[in-house]
C-alpha atoms as a PDB file:
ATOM      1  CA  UNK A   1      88.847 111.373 128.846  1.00  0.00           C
ATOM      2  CA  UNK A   2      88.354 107.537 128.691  1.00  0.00           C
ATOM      3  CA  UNK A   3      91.700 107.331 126.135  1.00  0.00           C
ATOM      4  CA  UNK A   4      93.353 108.721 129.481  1.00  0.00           C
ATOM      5  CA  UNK A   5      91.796 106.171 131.602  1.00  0.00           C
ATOM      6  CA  UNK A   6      92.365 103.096 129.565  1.00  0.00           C
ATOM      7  CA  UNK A   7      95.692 104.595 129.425  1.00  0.00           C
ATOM      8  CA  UNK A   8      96.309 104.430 132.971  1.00  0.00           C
ATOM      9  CA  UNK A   9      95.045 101.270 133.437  1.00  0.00           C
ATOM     10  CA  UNK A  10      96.808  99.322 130.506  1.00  0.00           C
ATOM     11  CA  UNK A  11     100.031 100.999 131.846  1.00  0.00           C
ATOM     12  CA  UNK A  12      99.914  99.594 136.074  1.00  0.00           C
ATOM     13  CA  UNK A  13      98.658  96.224 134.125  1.00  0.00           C
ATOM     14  CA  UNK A  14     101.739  96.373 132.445  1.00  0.00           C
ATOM     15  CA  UNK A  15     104.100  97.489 135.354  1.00  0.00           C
ATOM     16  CA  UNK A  16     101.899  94.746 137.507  1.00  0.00           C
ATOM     17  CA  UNK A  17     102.991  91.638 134.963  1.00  0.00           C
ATOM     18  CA  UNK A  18     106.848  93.229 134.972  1.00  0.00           C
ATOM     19  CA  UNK A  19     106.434  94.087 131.067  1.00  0.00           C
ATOM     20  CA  UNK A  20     108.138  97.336 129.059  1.00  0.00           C
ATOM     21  CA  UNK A  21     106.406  98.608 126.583  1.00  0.00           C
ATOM     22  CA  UNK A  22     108.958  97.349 123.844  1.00  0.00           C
ATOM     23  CA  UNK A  23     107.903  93.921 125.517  1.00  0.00           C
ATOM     24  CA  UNK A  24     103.926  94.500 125.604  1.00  0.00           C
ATOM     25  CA  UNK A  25     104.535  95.678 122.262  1.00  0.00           C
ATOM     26  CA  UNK A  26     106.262  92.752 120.565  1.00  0.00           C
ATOM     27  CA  UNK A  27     103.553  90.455 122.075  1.00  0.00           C
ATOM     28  CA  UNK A  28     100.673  92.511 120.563  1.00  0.00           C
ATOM     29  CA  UNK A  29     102.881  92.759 117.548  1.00  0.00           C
ATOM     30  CA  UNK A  30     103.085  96.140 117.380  1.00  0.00           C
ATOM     31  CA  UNK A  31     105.736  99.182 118.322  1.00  0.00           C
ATOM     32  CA  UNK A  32     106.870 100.200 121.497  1.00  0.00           C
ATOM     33  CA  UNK A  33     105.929 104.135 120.551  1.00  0.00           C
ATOM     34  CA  UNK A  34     102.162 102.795 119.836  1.00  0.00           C
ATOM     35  CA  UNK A  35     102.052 101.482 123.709  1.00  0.00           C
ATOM     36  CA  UNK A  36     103.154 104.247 124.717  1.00  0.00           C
ATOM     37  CA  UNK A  37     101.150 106.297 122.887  1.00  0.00           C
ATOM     38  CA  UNK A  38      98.215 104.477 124.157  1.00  0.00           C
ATOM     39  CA  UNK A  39      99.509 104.690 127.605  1.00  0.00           C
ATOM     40  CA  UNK A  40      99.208 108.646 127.479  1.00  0.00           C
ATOM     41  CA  UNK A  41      95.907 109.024 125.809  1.00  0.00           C
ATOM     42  CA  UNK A  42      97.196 110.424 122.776  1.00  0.00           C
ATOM     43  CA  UNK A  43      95.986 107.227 120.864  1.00  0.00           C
ATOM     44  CA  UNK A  44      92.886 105.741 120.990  1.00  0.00           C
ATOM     45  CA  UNK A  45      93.059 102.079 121.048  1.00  0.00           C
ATOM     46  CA  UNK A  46      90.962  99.286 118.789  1.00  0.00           C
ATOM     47  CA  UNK A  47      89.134  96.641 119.843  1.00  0.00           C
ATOM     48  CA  UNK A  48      91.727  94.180 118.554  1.00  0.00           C
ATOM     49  CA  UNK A  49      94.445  95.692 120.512  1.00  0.00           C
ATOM     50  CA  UNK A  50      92.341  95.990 123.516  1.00  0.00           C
ATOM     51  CA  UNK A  51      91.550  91.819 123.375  1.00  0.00           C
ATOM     52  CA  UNK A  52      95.307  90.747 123.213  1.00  0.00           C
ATOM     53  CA  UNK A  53      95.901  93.266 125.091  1.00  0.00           C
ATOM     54  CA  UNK A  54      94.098  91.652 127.574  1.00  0.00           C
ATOM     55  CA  UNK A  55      95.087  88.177 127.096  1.00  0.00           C
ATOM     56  CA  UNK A  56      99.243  89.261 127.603  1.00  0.00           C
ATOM     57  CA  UNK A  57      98.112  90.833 130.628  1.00  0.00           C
ATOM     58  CA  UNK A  58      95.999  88.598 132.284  1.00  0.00           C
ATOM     59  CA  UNK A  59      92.812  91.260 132.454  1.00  0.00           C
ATOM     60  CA  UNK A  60      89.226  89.818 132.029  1.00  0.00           C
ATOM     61  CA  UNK A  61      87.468  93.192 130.464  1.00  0.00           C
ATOM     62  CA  UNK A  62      88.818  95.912 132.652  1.00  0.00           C
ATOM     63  CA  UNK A  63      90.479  97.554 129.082  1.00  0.00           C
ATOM     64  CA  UNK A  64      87.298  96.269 127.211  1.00  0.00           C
ATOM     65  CA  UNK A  65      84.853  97.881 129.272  1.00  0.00           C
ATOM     66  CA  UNK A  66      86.802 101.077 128.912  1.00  0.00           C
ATOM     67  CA  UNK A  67      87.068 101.309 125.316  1.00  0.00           C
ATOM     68  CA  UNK A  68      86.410 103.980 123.309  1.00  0.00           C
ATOM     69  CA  UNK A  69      83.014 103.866 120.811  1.00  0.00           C
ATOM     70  CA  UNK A  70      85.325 105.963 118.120  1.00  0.00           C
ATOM     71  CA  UNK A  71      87.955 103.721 116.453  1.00  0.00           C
ATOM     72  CA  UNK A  72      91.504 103.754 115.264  1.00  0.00           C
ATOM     73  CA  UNK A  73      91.275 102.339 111.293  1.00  0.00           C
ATOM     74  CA  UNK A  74      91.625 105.071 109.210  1.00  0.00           C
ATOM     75  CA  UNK A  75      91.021 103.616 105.597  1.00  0.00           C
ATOM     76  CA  UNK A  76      90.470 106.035 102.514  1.00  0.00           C
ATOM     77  CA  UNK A  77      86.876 106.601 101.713  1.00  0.00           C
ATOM     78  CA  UNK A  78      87.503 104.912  98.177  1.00  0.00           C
ATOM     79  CA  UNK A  79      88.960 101.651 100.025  1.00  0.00           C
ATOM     80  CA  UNK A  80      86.305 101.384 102.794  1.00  0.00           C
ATOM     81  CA  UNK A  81      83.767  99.137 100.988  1.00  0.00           C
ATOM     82  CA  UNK A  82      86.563  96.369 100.553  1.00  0.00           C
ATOM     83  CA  UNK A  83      86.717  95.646 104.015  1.00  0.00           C
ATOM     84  CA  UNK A  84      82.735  95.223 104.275  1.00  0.00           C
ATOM     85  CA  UNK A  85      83.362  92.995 101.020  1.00  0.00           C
ATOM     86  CA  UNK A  86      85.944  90.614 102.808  1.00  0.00           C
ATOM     87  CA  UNK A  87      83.883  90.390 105.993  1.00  0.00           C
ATOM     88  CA  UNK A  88      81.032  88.811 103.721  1.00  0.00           C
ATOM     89  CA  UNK A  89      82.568  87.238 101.395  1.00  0.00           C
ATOM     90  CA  UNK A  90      82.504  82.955 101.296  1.00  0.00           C
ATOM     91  CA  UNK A  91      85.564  83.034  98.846  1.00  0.00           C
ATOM     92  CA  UNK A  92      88.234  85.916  97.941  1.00  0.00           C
ATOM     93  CA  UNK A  93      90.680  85.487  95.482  1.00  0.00           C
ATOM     94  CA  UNK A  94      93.727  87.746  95.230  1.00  0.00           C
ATOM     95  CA  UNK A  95      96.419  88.180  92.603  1.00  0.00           C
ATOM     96  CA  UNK A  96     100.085  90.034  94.201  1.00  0.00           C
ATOM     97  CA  UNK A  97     102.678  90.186  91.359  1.00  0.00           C
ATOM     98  CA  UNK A  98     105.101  92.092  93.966  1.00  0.00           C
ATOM     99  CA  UNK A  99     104.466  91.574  97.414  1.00  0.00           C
ATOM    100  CA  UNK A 100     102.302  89.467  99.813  1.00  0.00           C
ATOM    101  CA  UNK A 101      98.847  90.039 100.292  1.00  0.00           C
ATOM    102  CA  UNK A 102      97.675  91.777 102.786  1.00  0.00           C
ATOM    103  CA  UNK A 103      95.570  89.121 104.781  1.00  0.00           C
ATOM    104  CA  UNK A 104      98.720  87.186 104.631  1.00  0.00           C
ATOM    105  CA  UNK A 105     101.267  89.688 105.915  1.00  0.00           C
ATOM    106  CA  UNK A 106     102.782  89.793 109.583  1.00  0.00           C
ATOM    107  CA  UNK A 107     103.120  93.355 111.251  1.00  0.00           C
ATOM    108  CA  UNK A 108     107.149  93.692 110.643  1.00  0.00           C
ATOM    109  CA  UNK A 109     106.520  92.664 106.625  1.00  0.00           C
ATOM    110  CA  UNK A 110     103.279  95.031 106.342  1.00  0.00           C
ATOM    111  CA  UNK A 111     105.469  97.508 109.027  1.00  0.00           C
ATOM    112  CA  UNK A 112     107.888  97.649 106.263  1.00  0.00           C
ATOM    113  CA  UNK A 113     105.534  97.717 103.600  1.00  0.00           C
ATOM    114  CA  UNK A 114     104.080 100.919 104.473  1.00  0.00           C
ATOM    115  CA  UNK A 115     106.823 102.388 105.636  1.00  0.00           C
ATOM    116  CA  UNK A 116     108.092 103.160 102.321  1.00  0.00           C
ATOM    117  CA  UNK A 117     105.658 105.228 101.185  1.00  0.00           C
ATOM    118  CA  UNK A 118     106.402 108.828 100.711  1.00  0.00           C
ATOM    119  CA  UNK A 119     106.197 111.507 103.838  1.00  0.00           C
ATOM    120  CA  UNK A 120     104.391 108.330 105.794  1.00  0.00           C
ATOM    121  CA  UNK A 121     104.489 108.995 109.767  1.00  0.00           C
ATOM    122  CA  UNK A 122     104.813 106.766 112.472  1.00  0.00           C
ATOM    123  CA  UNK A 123     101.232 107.359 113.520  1.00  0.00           C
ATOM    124  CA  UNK A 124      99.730 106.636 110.068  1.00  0.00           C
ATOM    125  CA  UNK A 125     101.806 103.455 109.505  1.00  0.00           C
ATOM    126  CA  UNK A 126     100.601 102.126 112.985  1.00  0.00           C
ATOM    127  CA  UNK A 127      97.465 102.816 112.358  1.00  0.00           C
ATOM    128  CA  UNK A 128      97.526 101.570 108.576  1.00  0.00           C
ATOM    129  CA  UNK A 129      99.386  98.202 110.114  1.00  0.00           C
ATOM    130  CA  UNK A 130      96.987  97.577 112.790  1.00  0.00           C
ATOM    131  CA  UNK A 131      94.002  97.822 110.321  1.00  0.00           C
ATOM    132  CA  UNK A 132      95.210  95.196 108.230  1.00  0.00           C
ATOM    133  CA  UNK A 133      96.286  92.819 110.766  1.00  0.00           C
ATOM    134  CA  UNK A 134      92.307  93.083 112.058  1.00  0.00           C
ATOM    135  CA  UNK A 135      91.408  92.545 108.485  1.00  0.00           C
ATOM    136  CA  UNK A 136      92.883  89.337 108.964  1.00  0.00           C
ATOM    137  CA  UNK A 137      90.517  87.855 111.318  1.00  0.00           C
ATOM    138  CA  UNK A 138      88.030  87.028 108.559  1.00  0.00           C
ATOM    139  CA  UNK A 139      90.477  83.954 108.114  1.00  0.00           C
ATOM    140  CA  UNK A 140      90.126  82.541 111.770  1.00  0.00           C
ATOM    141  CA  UNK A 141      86.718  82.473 112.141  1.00  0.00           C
ATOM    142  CA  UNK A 142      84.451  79.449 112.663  1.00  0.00           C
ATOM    143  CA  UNK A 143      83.240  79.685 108.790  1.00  0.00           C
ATOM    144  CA  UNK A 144      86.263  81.811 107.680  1.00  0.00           C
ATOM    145  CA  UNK A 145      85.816  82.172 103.470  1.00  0.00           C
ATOM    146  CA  UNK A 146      88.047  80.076 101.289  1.00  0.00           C
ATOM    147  CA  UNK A 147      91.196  82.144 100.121  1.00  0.00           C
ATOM    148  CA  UNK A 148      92.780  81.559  96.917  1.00  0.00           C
ATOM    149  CA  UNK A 149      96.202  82.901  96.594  1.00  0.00           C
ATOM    150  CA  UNK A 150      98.044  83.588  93.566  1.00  0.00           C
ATOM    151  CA  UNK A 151     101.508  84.966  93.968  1.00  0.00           C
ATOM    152  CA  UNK A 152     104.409  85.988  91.667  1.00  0.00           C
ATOM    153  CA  UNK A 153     107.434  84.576  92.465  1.00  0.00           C
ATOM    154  CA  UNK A 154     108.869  87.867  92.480  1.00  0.00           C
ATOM    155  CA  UNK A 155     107.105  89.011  96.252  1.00  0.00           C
ATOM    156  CA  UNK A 156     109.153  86.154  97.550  1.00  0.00           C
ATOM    157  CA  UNK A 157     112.681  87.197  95.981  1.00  0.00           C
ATOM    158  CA  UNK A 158     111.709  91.114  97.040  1.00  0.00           C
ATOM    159  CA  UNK A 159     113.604  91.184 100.543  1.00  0.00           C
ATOM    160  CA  UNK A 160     110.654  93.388 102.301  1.00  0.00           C
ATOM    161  CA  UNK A 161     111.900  94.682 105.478  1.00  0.00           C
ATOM    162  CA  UNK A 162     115.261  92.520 105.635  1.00  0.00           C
ATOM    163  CA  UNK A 163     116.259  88.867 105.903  1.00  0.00           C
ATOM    164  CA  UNK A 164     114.961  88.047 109.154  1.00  0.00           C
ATOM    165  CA  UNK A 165     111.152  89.953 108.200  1.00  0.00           C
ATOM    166  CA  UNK A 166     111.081  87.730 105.336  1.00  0.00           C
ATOM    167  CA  UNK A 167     112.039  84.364 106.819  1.00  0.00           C
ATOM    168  CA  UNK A 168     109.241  85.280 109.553  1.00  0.00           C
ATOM    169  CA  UNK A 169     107.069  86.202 106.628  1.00  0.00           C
ATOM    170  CA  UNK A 170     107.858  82.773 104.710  1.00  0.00           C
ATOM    171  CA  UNK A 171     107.425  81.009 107.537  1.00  0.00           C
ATOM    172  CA  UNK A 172     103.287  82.723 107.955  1.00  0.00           C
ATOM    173  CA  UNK A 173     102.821  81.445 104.726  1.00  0.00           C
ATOM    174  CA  UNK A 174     103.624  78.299 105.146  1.00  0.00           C
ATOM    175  CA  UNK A 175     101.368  77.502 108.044  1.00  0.00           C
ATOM    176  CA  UNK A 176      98.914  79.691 106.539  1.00  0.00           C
ATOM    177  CA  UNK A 177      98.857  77.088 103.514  1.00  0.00           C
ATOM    178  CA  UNK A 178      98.423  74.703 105.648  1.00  0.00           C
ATOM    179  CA  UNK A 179      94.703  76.041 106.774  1.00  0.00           C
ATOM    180  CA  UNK A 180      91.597  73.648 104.799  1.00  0.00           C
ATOM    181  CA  UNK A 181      90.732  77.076 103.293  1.00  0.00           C
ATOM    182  CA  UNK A 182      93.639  78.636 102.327  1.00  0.00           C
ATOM    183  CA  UNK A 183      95.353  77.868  99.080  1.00  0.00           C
ATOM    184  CA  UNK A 184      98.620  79.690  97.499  1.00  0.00           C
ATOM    185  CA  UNK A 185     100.029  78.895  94.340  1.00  0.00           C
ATOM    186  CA  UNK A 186     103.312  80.630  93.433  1.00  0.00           C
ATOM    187  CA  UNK A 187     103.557  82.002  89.418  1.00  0.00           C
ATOM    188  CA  UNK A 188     107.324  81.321  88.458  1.00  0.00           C
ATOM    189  CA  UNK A 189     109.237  83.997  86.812  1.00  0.00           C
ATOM    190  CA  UNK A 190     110.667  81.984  84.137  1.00  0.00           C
ATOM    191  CA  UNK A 191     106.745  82.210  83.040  1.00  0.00           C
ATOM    192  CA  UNK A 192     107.559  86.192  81.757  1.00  0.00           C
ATOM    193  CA  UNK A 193     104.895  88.466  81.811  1.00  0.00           C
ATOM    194  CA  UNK A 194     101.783  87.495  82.318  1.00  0.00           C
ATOM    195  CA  UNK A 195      97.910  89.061  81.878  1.00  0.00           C
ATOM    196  CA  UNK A 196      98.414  90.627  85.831  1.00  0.00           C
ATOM    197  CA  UNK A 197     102.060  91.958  85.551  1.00  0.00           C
ATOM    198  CA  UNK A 198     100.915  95.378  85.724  1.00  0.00           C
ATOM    199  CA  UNK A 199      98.991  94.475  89.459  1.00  0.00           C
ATOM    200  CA  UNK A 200      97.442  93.250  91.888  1.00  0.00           C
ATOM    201  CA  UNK A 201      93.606  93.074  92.705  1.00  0.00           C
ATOM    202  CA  UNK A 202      91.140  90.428  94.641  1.00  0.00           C
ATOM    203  CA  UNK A 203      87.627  89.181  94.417  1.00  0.00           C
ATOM    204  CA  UNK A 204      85.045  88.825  96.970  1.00  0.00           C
ATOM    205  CA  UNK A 205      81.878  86.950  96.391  1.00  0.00           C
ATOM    206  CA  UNK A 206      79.396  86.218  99.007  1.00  0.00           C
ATOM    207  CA  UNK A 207      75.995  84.769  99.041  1.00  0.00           C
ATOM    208  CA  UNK A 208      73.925  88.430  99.711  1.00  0.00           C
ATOM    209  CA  UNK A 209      76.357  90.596  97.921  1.00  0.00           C
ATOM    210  CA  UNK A 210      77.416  91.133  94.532  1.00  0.00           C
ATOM    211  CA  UNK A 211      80.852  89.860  93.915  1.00  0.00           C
ATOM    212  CA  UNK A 212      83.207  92.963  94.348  1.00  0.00           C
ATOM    213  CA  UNK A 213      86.730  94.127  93.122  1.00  0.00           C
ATOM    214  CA  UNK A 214      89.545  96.034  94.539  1.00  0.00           C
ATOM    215  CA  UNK A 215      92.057  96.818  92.106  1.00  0.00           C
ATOM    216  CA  UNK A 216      95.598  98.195  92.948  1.00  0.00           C
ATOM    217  CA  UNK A 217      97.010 101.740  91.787  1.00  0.00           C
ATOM    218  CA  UNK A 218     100.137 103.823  92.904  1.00  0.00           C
ATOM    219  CA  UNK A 219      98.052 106.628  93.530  1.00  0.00           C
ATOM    220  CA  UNK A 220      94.160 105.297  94.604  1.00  0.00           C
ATOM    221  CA  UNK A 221      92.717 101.737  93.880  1.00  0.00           C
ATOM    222  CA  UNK A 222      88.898 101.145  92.904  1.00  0.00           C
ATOM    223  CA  UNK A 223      86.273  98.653  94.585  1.00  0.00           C
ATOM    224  CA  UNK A 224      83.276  98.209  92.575  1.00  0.00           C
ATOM    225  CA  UNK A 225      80.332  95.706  92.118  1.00  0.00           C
ATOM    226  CA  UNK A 226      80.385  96.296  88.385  1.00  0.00           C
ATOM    227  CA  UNK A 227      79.625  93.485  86.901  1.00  0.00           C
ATOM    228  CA  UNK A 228      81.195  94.708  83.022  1.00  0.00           C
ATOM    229  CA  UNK A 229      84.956  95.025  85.506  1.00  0.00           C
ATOM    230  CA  UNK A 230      84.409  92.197  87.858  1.00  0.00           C
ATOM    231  CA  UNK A 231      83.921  89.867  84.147  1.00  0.00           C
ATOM    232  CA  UNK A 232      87.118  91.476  82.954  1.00  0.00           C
ATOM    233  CA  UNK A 233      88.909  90.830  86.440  1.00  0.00           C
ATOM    234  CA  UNK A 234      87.691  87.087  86.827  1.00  0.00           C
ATOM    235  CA  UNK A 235      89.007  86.841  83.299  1.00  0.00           C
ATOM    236  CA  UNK A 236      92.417  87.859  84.380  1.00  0.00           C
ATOM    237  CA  UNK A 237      92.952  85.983  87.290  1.00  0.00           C
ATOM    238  CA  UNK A 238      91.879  82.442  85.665  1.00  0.00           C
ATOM    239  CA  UNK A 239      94.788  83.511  82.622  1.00  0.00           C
ATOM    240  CA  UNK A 240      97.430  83.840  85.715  1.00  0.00           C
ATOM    241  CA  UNK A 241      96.238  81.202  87.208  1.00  0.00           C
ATOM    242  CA  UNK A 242      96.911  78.698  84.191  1.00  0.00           C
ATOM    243  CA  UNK A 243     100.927  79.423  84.412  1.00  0.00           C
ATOM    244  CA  UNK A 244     100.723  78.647  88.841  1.00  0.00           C
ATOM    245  CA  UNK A 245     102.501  75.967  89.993  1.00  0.00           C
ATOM    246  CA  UNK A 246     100.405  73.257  91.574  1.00  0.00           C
ATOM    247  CA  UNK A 247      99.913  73.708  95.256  1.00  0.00           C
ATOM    248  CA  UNK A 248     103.018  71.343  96.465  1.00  0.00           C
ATOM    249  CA  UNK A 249     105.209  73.037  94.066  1.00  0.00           C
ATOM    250  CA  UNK A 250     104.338  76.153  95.690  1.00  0.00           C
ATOM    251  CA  UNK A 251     105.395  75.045  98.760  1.00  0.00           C
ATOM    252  CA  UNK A 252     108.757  73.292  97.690  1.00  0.00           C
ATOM    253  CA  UNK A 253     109.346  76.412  96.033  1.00  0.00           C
ATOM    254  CA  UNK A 254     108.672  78.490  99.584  1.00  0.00           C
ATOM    255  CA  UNK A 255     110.611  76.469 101.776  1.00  0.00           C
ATOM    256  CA  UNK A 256     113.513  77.019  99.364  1.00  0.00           C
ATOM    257  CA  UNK A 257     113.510  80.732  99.116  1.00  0.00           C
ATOM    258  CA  UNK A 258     113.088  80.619 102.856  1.00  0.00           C
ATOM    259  CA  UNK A 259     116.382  78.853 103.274  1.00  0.00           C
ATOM    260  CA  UNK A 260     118.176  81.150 101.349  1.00  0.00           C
ATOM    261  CA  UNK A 261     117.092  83.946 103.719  1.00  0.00           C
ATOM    262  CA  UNK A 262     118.198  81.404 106.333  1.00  0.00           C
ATOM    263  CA  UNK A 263     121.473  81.282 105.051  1.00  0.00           C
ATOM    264  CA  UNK A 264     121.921  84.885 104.975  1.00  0.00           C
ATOM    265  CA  UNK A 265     122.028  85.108 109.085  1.00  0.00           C
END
């Protein structure tokens, strides 16, 4: 099977560069268990992982060209039109009244993340994790879309995963801000409740698409083109976005929940 090969080759790359697989893995950002996995041919590997994989390694396409055409992401069906919505999308904007968005997460905050839900396996939440970090990628490329950020002060009190997960999380946003097209804004809490207290959603609009929705829900969110919800939505997000702090704010206001976590070493 070509899982098997790649397998065997990733693994004598590995041995040849002096790397464990806890090692590989903290490089690729992801768990030791999911190189090993790999290793065996019990998991098929993505394109992403096969690319740093690479670059760690020192390799110049011997994983690539061994890749398998069937992929890891498994996304529900309801949720698998968002994705196709970011890539095309010129500007998304997202509304998270209790943690950080996705596109923004590291692996050990969206690790943790996932983690708590209910009966989750170590397989799913690798494979869950690794899907959103690829998600991601819309940011870094050459025309990446602009990405406005509102956040409730509340996903930076929430300590996700720990101290140490959240000042590494803290610390993504705050270079992430620092990207031409990126642009968070932090909603105090001393602000109440406000129109998107009861969750989170985004926007995607792109030049040859209609602008789409994805709108959280414990159980199963909706994406839809509707034009009657995306109205309501847009709606929503400008009433939030009236009670943000100003973008320097934001970041004062970062760097100072950041030091708390600091101070908790």
């Amino acid at each position: 099977m070509t899982t098997e090969v790649y397998g065997q080759v990733l693994r004598k790359a590995r041995e040849a560069a002096g790397m464990s697989q806890m090692a590989l893995g903290e490089l690729l950002s992801c768990s030791e268990s999911l190189v090993g996995l790999i290793e065996r041919g019990k998991r098929r590997p993505s394109k992403g992982f096969t690319l740093a994989a690479e670059a760690a390694l020192g390799l110049n396409g011997e994983l690539y060209g061994l890749l398998p055409n069937t992929t890891v992401m498994s996304t529900p069906r309801w949720f698998s039109e968002w994705p196709k919505a970011e890539e095309k999308a010129h500007t998304i904007r997202t509304w998270q009244p209790l943690v950080i968005p996705g596109l923004l997460q590291t692996a050990r905050y969206a690790r943790a993340v996932l983690s708590a839900a209910p009966g989750a396996t170590d397989q799913w939440i690798e494979d869950a994790v690794e899907t959103r970090l690829r998600r991601q990628a819309i940011l870094e490329r050459v025309l990446p879309p602009m990405y406005w950020v509102l956040i409730d002060e509340c996903a930076l009190l929430r300590p996700v995963g720990g101290s140490e997960v959240m000042r590494e999380q803290l610390a993504r946003l705050l270079k992430a801000a620092e990207q031409p097209n990126i642009c968070i804004q932090v909603v105090p809490l001393d602000v109440g409740a406000t129109a998107g207290v009861l969750g989170g959603f985004a926007l995607a609009k792109g030049n040859d698409m209609a602008e789409h929705v994805y709108v959280e829900d414990v159980v199963q969110g909706t994406v839809s083109p509707r034009e009657d919800m995306v109205r309501r939505v847009n709606v929503i997000y400008d009433a939030i976005h009236k009670w943000a702090h100003p973008v320097h704010v934001s970041r004062q206001l970062i760097r100072e929940v950041a030091a708390r976590y600091e101070d908790q070493r």
